[in-house]
Protein backbone atom coordinates (compact mmCIF):
# COMPACT_ATOMS: atom_id res chain seq x y z
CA UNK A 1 -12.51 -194.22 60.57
CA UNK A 2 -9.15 -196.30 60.92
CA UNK A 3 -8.13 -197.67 64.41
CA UNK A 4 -4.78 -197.26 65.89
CA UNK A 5 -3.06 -200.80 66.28
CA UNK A 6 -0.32 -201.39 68.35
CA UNK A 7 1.81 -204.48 67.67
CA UNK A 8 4.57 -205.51 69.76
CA UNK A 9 7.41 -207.16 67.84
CA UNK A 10 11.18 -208.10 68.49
CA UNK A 11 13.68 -210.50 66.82
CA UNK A 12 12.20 -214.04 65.68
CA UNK A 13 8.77 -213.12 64.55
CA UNK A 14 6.99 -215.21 62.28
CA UNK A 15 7.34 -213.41 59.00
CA UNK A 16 3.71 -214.17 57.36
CA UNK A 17 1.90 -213.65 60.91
CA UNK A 18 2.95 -210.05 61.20
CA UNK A 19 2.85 -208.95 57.01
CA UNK A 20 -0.71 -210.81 56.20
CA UNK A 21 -2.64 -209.53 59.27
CA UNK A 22 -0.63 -206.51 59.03
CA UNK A 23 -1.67 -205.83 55.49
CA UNK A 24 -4.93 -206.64 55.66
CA UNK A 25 -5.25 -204.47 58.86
CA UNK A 26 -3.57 -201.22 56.25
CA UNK A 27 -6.16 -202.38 53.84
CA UNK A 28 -9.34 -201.17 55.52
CA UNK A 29 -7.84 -198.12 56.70
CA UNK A 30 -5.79 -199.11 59.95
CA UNK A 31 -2.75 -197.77 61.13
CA UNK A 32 -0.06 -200.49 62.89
CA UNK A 33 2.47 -199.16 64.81
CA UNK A 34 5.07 -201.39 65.89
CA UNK A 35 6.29 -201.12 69.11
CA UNK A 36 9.93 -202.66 70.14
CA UNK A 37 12.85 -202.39 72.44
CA UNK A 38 13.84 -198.80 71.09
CA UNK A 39 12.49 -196.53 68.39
CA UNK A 40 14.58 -196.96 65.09
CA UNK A 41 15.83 -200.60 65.74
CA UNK A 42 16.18 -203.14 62.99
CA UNK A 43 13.70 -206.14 63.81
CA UNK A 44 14.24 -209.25 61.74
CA UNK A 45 11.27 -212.25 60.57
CA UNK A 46 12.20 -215.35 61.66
CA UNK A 47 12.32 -216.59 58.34
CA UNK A 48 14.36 -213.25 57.13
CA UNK A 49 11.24 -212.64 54.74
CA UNK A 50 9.89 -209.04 56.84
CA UNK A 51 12.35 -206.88 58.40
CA UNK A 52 10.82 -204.00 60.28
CA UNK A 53 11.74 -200.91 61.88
CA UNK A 54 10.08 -199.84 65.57
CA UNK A 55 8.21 -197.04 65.36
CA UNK A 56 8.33 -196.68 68.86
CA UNK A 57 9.94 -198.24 72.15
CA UNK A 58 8.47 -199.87 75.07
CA UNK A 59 8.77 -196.99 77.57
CA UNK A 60 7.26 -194.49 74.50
CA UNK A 61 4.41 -196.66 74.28
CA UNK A 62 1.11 -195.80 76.30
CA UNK A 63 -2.37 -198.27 75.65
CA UNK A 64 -4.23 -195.52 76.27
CA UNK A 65 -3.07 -193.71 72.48
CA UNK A 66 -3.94 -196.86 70.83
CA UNK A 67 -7.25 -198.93 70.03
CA UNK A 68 -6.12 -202.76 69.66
CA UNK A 69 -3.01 -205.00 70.22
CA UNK A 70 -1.55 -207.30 68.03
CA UNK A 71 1.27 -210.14 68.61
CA UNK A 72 2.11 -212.19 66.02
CA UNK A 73 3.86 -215.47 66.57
CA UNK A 74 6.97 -216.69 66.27
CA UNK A 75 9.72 -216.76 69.17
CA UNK A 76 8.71 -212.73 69.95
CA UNK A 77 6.10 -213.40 72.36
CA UNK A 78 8.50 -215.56 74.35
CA UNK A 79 11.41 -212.64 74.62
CA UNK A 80 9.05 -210.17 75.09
CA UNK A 81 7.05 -211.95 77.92
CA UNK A 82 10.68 -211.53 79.90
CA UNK A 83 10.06 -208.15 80.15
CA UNK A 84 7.98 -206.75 82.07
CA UNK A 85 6.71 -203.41 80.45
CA UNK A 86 5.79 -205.50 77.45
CA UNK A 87 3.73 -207.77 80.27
CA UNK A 88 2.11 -204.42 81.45
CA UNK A 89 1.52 -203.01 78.42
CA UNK A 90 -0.65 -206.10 77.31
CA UNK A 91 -2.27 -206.33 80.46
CA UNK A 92 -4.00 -202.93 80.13
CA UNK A 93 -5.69 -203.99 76.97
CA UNK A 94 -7.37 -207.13 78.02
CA UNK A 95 -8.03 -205.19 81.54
CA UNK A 96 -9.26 -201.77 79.13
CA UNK A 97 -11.49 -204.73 77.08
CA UNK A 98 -10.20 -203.29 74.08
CA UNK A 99 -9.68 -205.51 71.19
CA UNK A 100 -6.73 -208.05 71.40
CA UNK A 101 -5.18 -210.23 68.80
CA UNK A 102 -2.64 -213.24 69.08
CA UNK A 103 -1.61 -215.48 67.12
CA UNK A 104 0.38 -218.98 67.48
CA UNK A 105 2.70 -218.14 69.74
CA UNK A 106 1.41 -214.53 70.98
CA UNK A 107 -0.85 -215.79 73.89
CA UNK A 108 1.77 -216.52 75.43
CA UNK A 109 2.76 -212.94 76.45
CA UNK A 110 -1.57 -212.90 77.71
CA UNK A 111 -0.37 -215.77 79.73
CA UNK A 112 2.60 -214.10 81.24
CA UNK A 113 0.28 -211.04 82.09
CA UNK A 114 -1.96 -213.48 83.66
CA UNK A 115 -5.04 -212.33 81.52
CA UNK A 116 -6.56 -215.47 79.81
CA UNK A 117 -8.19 -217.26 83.07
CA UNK A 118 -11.68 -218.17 82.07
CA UNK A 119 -11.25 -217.13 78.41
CA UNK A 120 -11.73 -219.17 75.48
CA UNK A 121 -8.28 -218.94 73.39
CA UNK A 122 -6.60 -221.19 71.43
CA UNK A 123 -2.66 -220.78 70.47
CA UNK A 124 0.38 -222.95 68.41
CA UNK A 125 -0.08 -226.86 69.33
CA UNK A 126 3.09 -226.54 71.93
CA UNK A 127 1.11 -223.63 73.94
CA UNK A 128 -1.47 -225.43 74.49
CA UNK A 129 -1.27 -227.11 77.49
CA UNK A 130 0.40 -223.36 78.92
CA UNK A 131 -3.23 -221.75 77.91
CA UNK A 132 -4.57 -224.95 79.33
CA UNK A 133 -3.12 -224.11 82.80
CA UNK A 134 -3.57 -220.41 82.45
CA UNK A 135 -7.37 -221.55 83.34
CA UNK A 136 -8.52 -220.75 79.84
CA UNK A 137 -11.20 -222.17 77.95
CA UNK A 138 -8.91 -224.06 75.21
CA UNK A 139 -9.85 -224.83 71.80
CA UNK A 140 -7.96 -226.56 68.70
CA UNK A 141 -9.81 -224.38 66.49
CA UNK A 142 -8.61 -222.02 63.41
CA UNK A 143 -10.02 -218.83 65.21
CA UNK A 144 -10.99 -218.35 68.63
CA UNK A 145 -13.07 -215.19 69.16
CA UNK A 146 -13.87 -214.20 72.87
CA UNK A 147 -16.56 -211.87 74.50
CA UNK A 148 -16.26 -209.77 71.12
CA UNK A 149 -12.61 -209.06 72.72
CA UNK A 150 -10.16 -211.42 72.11
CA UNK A 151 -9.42 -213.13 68.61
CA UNK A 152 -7.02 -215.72 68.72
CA UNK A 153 -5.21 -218.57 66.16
CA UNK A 154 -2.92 -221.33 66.15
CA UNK A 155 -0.70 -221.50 63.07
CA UNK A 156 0.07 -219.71 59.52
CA UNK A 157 -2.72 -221.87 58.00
CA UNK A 158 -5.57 -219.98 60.21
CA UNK A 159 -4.45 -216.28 59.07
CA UNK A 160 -7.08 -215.88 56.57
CA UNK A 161 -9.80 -216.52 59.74
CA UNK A 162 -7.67 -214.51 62.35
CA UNK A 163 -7.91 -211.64 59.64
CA UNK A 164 -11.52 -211.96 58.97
CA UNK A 165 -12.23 -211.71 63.12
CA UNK A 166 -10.27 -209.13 64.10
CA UNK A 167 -11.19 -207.16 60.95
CA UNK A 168 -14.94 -207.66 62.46
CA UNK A 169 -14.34 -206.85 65.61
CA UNK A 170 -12.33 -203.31 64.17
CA UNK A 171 -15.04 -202.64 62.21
CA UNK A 172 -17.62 -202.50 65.58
């Protein structure tokens, strides 16, 4: 049976690390809801490749009706880390131990939410040092997979592991 995924998304995503996990998420039978500012609005790829529509907004948005997380990279993770119900929302899932997966730039809203302290994680090469001195367990790996919980990635190059991961740990 598909999960529910929720992936929160604004403005400035990387284009291939929403579609590609996205896709291959849709593939075995998932369902990925993405979650914005507000229902309805227009979100645009950094790269203007994937332009996306929210199927729901922040304050709509409960962890409880969903399974997993997912936050691509890209400048997103940095806007949405500004806010705090995006922070909260986040939070619940790593606190919940349900499944969690961020890529290149997305640790950085796990950071903000003060949820990667003793972790193992890995993120984009410019993060690093922030998941560094968020007391995680860093590593310059292509996939990062921790206490069958957390998968994490650093760039576009490492999608095809951060698919295979997360796909593993939606399958359990």
């Amino acid at each position: 049976m598909g999960k529910r995924i929720a992936c929160v998304v604004t403005d400035e995503f990387e284009d291939v690390e929403f579609q590609e996990p996205a896709d291959a998420y849709k593939e075995e039978g998932h369902e990925v809801v993405v979650i914005g500012f507000e229902k309805g609005k227009k979100i645009k790829g950094k790269q203007g490749d994937v332009e996306l529509t929210a199927d729901l907004g922040i304050d709509d948005a409960k962890a409880d009706d969903f399974d997993a997380l997912f936050i691509p990279g890209g400048n997103s993770p940095d806007q949405l880390r500004a806010d705090d119900r995006f922070v909260k929302f986040a939070k619940k899932f790593m606190d919940d131990k349900k499944p969690v997966f961020a890529i290149c730039h997305g640790p950085q809203l796990l950071i903000t939410a003060r949820t990667l302290e003793g972790r193992d994680a890995t993120g984009y090469k410019s993060i690093q040092v922030d998941i560094d001195y968020a007391k995680a367990n860093l590593h310059d790996e292509e996939v990062v997979v921790c206490q069958n919980q957390l998968v994490t990635s650093r760039q576009p190059d490492d999608i095809p592991a951060f698919n295979r991961e997360s796909l593993k740990l939606l399958a359990s």
